[in-house]
PDB file of N, CA and C in Angstrom:
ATOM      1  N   UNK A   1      10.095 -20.098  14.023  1.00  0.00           N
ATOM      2  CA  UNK A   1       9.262 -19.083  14.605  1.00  0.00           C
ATOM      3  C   UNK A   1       9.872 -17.691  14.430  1.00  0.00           C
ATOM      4  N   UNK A   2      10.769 -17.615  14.449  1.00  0.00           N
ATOM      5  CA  UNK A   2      12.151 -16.621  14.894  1.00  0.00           C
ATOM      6  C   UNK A   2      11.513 -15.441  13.197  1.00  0.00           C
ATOM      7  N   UNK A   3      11.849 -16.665  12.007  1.00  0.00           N
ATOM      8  CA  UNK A   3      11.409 -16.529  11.088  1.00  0.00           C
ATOM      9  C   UNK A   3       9.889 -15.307  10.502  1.00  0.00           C
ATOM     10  N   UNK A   4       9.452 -16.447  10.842  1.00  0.00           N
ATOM     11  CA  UNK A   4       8.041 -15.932  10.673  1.00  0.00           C
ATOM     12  C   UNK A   4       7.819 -14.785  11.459  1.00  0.00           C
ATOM     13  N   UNK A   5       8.483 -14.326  12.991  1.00  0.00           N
ATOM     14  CA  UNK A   5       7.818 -13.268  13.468  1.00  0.00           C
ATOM     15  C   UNK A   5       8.808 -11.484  12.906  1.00  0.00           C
ATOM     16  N   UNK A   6      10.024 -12.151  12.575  1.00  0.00           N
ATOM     17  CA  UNK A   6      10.480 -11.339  11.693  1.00  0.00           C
ATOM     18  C   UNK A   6      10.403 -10.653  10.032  1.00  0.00           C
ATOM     19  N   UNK A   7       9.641 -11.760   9.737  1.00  0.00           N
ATOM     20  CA  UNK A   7       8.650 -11.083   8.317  1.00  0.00           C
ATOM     21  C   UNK A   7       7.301 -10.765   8.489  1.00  0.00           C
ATOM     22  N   UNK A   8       7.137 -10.791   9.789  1.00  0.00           N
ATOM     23  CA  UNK A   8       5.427 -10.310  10.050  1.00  0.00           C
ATOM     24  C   UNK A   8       5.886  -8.633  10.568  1.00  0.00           C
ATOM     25  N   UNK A   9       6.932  -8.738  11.298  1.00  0.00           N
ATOM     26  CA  UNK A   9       7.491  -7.135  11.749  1.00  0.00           C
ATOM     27  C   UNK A   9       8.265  -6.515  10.635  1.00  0.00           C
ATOM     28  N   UNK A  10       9.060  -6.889  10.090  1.00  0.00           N
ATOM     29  CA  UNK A  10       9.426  -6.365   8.940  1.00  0.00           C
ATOM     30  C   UNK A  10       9.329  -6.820   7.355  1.00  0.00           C
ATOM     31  N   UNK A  11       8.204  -6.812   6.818  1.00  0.00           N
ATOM     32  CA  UNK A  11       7.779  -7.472   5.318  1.00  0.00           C
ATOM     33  C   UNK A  11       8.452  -7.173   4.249  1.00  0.00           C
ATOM     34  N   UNK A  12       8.738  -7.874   3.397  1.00  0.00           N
ATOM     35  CA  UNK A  12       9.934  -7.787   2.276  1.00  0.00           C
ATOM     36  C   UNK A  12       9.237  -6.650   1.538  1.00  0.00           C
ATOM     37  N   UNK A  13      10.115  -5.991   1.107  1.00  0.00           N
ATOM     38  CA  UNK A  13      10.148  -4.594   0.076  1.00  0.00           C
ATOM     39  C   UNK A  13       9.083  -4.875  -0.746  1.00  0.00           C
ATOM     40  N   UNK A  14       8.729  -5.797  -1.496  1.00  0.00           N
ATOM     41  CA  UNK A  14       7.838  -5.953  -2.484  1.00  0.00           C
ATOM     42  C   UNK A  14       6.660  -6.683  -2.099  1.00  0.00           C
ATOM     43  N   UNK A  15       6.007  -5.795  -0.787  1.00  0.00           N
ATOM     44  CA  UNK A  15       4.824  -6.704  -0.206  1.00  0.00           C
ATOM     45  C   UNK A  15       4.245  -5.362   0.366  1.00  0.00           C
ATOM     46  N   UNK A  16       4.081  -4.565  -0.758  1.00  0.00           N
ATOM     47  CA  UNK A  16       3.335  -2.966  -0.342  1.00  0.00           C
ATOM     48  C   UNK A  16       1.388  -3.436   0.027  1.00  0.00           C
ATOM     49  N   UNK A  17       1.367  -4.701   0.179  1.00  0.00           N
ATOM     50  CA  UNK A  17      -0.332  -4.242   0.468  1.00  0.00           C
ATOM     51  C   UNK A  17      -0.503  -5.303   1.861  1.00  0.00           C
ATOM     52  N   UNK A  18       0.569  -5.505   2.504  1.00  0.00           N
ATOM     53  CA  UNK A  18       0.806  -6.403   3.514  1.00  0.00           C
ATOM     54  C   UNK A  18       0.192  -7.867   3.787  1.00  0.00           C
ATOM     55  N   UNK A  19       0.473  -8.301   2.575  1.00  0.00           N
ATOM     56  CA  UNK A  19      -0.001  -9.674   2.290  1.00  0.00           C
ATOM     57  C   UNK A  19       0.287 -10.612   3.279  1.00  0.00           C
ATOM     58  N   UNK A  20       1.971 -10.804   2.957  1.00  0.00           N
ATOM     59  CA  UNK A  20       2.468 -11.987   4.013  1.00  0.00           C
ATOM     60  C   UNK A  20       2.062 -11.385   4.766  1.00  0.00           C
ATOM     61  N   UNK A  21       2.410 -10.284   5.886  1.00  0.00           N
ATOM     62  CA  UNK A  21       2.078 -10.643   7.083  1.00  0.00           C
ATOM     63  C   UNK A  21       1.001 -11.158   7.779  1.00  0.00           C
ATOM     64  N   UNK A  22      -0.231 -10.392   7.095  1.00  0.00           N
ATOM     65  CA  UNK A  22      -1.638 -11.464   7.439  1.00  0.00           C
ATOM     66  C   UNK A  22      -1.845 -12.457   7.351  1.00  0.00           C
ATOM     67  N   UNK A  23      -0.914 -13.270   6.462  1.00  0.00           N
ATOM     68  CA  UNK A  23      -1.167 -14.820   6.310  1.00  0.00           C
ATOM     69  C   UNK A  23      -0.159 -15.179   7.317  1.00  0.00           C
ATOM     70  N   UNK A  24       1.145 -14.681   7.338  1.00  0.00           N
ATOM     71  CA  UNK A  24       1.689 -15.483   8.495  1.00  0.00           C
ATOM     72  C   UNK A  24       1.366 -15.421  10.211  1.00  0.00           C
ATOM     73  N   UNK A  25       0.593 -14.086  10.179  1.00  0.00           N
ATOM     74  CA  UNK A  25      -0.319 -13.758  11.342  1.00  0.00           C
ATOM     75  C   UNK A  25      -1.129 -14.964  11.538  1.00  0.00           C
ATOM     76  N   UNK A  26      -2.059 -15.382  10.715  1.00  0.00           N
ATOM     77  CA  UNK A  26      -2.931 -16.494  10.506  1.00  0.00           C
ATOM     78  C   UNK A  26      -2.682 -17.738  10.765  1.00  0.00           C
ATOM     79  N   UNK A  27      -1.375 -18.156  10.525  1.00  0.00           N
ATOM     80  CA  UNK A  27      -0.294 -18.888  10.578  1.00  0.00           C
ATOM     81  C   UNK A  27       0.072 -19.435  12.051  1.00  0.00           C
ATOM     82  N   UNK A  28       0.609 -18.479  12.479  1.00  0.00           N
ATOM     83  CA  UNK A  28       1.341 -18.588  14.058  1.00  0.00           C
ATOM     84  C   UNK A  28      -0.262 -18.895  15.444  1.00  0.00           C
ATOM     85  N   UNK A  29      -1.304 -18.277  14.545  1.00  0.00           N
ATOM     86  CA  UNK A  29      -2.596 -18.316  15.510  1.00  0.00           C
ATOM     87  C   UNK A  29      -3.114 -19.619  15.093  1.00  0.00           C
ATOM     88  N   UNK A  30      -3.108 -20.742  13.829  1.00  0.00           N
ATOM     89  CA  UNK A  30      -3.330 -22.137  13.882  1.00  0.00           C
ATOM     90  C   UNK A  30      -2.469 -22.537  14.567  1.00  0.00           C
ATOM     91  N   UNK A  31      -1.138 -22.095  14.474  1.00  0.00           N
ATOM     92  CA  UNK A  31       0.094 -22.970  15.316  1.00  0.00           C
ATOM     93  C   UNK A  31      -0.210 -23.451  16.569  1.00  0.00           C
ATOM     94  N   UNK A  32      -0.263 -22.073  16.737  1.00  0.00           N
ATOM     95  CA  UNK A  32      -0.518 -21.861  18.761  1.00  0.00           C
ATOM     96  C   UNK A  32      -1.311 -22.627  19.274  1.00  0.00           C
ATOM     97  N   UNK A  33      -2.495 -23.172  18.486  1.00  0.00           N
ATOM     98  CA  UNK A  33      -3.537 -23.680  19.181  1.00  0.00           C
ATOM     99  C   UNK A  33      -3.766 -24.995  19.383  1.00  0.00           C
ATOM    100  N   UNK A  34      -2.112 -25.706  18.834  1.00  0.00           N
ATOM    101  CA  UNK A  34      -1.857 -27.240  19.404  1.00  0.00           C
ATOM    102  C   UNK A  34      -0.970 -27.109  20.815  1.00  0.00           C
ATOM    103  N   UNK A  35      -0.787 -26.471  21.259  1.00  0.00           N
ATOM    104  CA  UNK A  35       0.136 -26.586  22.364  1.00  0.00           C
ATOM    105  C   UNK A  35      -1.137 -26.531  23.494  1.00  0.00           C
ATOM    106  N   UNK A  36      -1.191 -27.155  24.564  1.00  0.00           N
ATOM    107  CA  UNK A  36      -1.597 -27.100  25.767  1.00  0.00           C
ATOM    108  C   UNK A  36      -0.822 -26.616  26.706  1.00  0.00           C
ATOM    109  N   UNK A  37      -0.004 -26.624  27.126  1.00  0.00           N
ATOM    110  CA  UNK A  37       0.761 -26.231  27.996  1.00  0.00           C
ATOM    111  C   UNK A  37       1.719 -24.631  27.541  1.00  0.00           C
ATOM    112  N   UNK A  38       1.460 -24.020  28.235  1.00  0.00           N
ATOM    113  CA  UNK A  38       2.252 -22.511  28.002  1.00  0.00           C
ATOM    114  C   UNK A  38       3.590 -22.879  27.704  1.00  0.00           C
ATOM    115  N   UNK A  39       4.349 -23.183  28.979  1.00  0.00           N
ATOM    116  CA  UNK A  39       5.770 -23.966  28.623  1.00  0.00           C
ATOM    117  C   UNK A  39       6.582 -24.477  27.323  1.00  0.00           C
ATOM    118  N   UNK A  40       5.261 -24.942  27.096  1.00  0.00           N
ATOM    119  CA  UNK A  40       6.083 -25.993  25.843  1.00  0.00           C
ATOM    120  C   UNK A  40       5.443 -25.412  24.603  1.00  0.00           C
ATOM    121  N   UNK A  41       4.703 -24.360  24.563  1.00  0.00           N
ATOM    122  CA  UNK A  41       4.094 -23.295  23.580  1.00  0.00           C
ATOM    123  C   UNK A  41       5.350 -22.319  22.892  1.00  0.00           C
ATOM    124  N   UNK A  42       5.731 -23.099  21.284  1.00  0.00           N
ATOM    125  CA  UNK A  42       6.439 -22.658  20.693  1.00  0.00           C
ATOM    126  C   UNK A  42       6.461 -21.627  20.407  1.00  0.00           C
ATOM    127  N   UNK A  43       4.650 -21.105  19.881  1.00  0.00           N
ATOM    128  CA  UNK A  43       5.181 -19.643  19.805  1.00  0.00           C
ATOM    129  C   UNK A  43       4.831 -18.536  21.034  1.00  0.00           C
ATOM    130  N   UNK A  44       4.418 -18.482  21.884  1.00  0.00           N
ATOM    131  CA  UNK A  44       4.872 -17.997  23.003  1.00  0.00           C
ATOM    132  C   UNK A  44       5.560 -17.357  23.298  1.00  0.00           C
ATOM    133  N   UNK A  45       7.091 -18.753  23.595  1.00  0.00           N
ATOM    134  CA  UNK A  45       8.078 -18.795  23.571  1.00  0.00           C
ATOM    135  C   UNK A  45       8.830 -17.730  22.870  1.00  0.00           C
ATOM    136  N   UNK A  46       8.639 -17.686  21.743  1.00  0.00           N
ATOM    137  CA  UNK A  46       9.260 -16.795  20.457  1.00  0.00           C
ATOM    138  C   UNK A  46       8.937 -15.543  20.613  1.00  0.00           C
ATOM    139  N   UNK A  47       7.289 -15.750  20.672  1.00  0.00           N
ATOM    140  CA  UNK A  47       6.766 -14.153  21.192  1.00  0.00           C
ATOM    141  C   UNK A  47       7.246 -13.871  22.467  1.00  0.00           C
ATOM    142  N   UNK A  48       7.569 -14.172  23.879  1.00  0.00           N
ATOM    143  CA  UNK A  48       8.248 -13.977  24.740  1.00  0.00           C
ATOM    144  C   UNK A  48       9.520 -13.433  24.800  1.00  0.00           C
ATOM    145  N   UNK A  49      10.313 -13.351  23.681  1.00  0.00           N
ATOM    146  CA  UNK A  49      11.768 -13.706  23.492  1.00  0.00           C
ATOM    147  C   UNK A  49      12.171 -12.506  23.085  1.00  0.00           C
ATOM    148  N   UNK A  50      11.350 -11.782  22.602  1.00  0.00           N
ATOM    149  CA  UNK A  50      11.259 -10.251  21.299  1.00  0.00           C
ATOM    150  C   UNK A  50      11.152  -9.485  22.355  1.00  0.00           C
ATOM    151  N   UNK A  51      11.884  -8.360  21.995  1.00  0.00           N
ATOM    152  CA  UNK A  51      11.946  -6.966  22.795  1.00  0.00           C
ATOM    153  C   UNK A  51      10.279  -6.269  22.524  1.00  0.00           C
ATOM    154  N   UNK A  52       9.750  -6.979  20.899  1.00  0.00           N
ATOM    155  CA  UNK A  52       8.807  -6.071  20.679  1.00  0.00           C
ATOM    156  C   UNK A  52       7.908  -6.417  19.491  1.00  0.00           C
ATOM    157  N   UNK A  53       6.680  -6.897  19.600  1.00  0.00           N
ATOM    158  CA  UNK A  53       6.093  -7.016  18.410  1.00  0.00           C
ATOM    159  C   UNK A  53       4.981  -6.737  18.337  1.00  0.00           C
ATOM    160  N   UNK A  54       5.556  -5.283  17.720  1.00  0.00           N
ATOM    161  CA  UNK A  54       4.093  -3.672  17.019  1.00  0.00           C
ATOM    162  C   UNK A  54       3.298  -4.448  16.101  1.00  0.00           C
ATOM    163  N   UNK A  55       3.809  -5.088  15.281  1.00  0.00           N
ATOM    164  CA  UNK A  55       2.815  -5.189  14.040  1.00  0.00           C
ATOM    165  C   UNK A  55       2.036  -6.821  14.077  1.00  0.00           C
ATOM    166  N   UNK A  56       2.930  -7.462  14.909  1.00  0.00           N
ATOM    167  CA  UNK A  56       2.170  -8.664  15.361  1.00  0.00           C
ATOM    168  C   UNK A  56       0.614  -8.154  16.254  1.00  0.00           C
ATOM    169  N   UNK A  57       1.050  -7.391  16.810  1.00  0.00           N
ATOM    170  CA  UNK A  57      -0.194  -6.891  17.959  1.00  0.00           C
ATOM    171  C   UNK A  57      -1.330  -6.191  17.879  1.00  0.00           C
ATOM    172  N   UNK A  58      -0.628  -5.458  16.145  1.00  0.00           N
ATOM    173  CA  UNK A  58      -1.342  -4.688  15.160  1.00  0.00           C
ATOM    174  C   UNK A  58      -2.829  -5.454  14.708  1.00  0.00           C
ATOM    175  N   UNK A  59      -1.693  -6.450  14.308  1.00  0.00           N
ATOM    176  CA  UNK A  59      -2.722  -7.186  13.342  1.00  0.00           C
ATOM    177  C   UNK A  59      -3.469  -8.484  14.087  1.00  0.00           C
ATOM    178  N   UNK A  60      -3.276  -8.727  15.531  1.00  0.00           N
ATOM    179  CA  UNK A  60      -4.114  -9.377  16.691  1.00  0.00           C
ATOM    180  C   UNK A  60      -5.408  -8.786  16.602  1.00  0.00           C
ATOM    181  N   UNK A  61      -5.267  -7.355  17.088  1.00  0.00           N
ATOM    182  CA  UNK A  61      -6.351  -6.357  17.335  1.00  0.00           C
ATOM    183  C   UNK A  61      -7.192  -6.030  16.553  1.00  0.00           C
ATOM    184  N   UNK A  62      -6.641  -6.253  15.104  1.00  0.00           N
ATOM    185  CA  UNK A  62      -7.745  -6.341  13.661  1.00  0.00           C
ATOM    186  C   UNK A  62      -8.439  -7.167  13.530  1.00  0.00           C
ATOM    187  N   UNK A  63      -8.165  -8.298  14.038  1.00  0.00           N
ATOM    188  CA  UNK A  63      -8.513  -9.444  13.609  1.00  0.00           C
ATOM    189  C   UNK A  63      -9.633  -9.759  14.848  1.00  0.00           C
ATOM    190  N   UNK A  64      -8.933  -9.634  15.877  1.00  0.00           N
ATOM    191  CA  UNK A  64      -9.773  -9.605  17.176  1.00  0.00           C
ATOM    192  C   UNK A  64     -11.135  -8.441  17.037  1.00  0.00           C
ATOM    193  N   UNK A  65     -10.604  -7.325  16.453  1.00  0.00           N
ATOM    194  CA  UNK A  65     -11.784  -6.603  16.174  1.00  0.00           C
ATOM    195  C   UNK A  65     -13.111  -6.786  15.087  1.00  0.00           C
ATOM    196  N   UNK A  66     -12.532  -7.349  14.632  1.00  0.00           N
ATOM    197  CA  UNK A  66     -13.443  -7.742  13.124  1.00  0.00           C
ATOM    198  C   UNK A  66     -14.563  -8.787  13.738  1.00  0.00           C
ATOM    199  N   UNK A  67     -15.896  -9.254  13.319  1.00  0.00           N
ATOM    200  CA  UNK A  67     -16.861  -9.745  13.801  1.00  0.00           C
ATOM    201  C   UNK A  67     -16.908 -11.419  12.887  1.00  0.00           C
ATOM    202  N   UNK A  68     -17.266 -12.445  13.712  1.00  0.00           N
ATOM    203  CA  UNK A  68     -17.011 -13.548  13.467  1.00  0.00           C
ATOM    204  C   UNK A  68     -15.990 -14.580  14.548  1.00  0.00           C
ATOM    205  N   UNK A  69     -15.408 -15.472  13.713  1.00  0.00           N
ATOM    206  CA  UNK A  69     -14.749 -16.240  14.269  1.00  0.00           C
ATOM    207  C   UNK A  69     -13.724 -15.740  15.305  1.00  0.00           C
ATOM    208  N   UNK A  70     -13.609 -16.098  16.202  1.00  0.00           N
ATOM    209  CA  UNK A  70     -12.760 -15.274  17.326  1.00  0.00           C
ATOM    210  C   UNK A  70     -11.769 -16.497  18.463  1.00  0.00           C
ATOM    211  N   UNK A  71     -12.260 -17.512  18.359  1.00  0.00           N
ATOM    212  CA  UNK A  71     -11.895 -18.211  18.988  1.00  0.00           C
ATOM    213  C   UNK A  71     -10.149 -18.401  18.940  1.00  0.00           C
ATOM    214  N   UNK A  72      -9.695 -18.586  17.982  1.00  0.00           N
ATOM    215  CA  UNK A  72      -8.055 -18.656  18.067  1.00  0.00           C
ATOM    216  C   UNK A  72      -7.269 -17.584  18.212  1.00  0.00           C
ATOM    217  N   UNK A  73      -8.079 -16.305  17.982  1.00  0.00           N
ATOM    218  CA  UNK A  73      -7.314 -14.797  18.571  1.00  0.00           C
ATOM    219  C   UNK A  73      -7.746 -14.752  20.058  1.00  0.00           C
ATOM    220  N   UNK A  74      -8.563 -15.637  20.848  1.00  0.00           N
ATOM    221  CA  UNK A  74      -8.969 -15.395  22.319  1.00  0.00           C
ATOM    222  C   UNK A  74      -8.241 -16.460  22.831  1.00  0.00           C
ATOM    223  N   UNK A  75      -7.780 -17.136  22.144  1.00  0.00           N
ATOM    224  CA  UNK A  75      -7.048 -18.017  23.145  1.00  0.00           C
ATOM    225  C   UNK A  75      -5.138 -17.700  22.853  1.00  0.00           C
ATOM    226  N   UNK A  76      -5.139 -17.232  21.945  1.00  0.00           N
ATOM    227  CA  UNK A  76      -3.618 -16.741  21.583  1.00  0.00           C
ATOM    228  C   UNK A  76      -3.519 -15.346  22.700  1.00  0.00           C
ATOM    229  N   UNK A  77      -4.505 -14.817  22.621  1.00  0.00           N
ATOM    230  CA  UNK A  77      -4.755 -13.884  23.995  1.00  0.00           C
ATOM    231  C   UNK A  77      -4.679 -14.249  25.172  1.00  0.00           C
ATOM    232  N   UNK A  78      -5.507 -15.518  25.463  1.00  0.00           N
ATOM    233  CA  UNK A  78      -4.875 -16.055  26.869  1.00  0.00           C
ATOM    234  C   UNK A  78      -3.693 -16.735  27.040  1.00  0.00           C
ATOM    235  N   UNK A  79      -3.231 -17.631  26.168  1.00  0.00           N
ATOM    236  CA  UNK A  79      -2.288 -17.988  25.844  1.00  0.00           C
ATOM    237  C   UNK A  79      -0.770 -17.232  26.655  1.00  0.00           C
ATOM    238  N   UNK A  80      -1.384 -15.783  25.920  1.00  0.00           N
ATOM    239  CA  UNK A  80      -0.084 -14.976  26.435  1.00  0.00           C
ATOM    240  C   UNK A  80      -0.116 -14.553  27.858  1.00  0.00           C
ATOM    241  N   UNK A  81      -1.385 -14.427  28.246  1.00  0.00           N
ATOM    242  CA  UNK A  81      -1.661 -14.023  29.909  1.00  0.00           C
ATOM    243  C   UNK A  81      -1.173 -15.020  30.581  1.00  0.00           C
ATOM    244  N   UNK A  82      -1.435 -16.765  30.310  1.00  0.00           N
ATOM    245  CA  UNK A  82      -1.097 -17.502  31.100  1.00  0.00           C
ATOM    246  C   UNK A  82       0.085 -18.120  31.005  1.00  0.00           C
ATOM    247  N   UNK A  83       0.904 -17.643  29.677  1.00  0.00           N
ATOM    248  CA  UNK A  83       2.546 -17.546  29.968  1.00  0.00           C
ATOM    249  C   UNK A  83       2.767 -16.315  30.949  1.00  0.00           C
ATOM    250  N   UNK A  84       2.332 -15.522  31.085  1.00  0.00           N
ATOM    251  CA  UNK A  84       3.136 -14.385  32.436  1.00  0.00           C
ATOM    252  C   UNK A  84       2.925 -14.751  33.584  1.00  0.00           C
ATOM    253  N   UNK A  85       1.531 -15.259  33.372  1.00  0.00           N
ATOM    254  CA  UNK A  85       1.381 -15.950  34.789  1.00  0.00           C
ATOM    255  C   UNK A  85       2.073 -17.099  35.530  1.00  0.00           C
ATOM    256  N   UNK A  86       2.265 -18.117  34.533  1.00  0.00           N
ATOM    257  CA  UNK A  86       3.257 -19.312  34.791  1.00  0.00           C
ATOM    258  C   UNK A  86       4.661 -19.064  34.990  1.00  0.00           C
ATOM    259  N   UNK A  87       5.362 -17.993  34.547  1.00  0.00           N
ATOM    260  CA  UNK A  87       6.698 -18.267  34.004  1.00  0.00           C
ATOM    261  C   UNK A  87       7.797 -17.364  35.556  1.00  0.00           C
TER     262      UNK A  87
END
């Protein structure tokens, strides 16, 4: 996880049109959506753990904004509400 949320915040030099990060954005939001329980929600967890993630939140809000499928950016959204709430 650690991984992935560190090449979504900082993308390798030769990724000027921000490829990976949208796919690994895409990535962590299929992940998320096997865990039931906040607790045991790997990435969460990970996202919990970070002082800070601008470009993860960046690219939530794009995606969340864009029209269509919405369901795994609304629950990666609650997701995170009901880790603050639980923890």
């Amino acid at each position: 996880m650690e991984f992935l949320l560190d090449t979504i915040e900082s993308p390798p030099a030769g990724d000027e049109a921000d490829a990976l990060p949208d796919v690994l954005v895409k990535l962590l939001l299929a992940f998320n959506v096997h865990f039931d329980l906040p607790s045991d929600n790997l990435v969460m967890l990970a996202v919990a753990g970070r002082g800070t993630a601008k470009t993860l939140t960046e690219k939530l809000m794009l995606l969340f904004n864009r029209e269509g499928q919405r369901s795994i950016e609304v629950e990666f959204l609650l997701d995170t509400v009901a880790g603050n709430l639980y923890s």
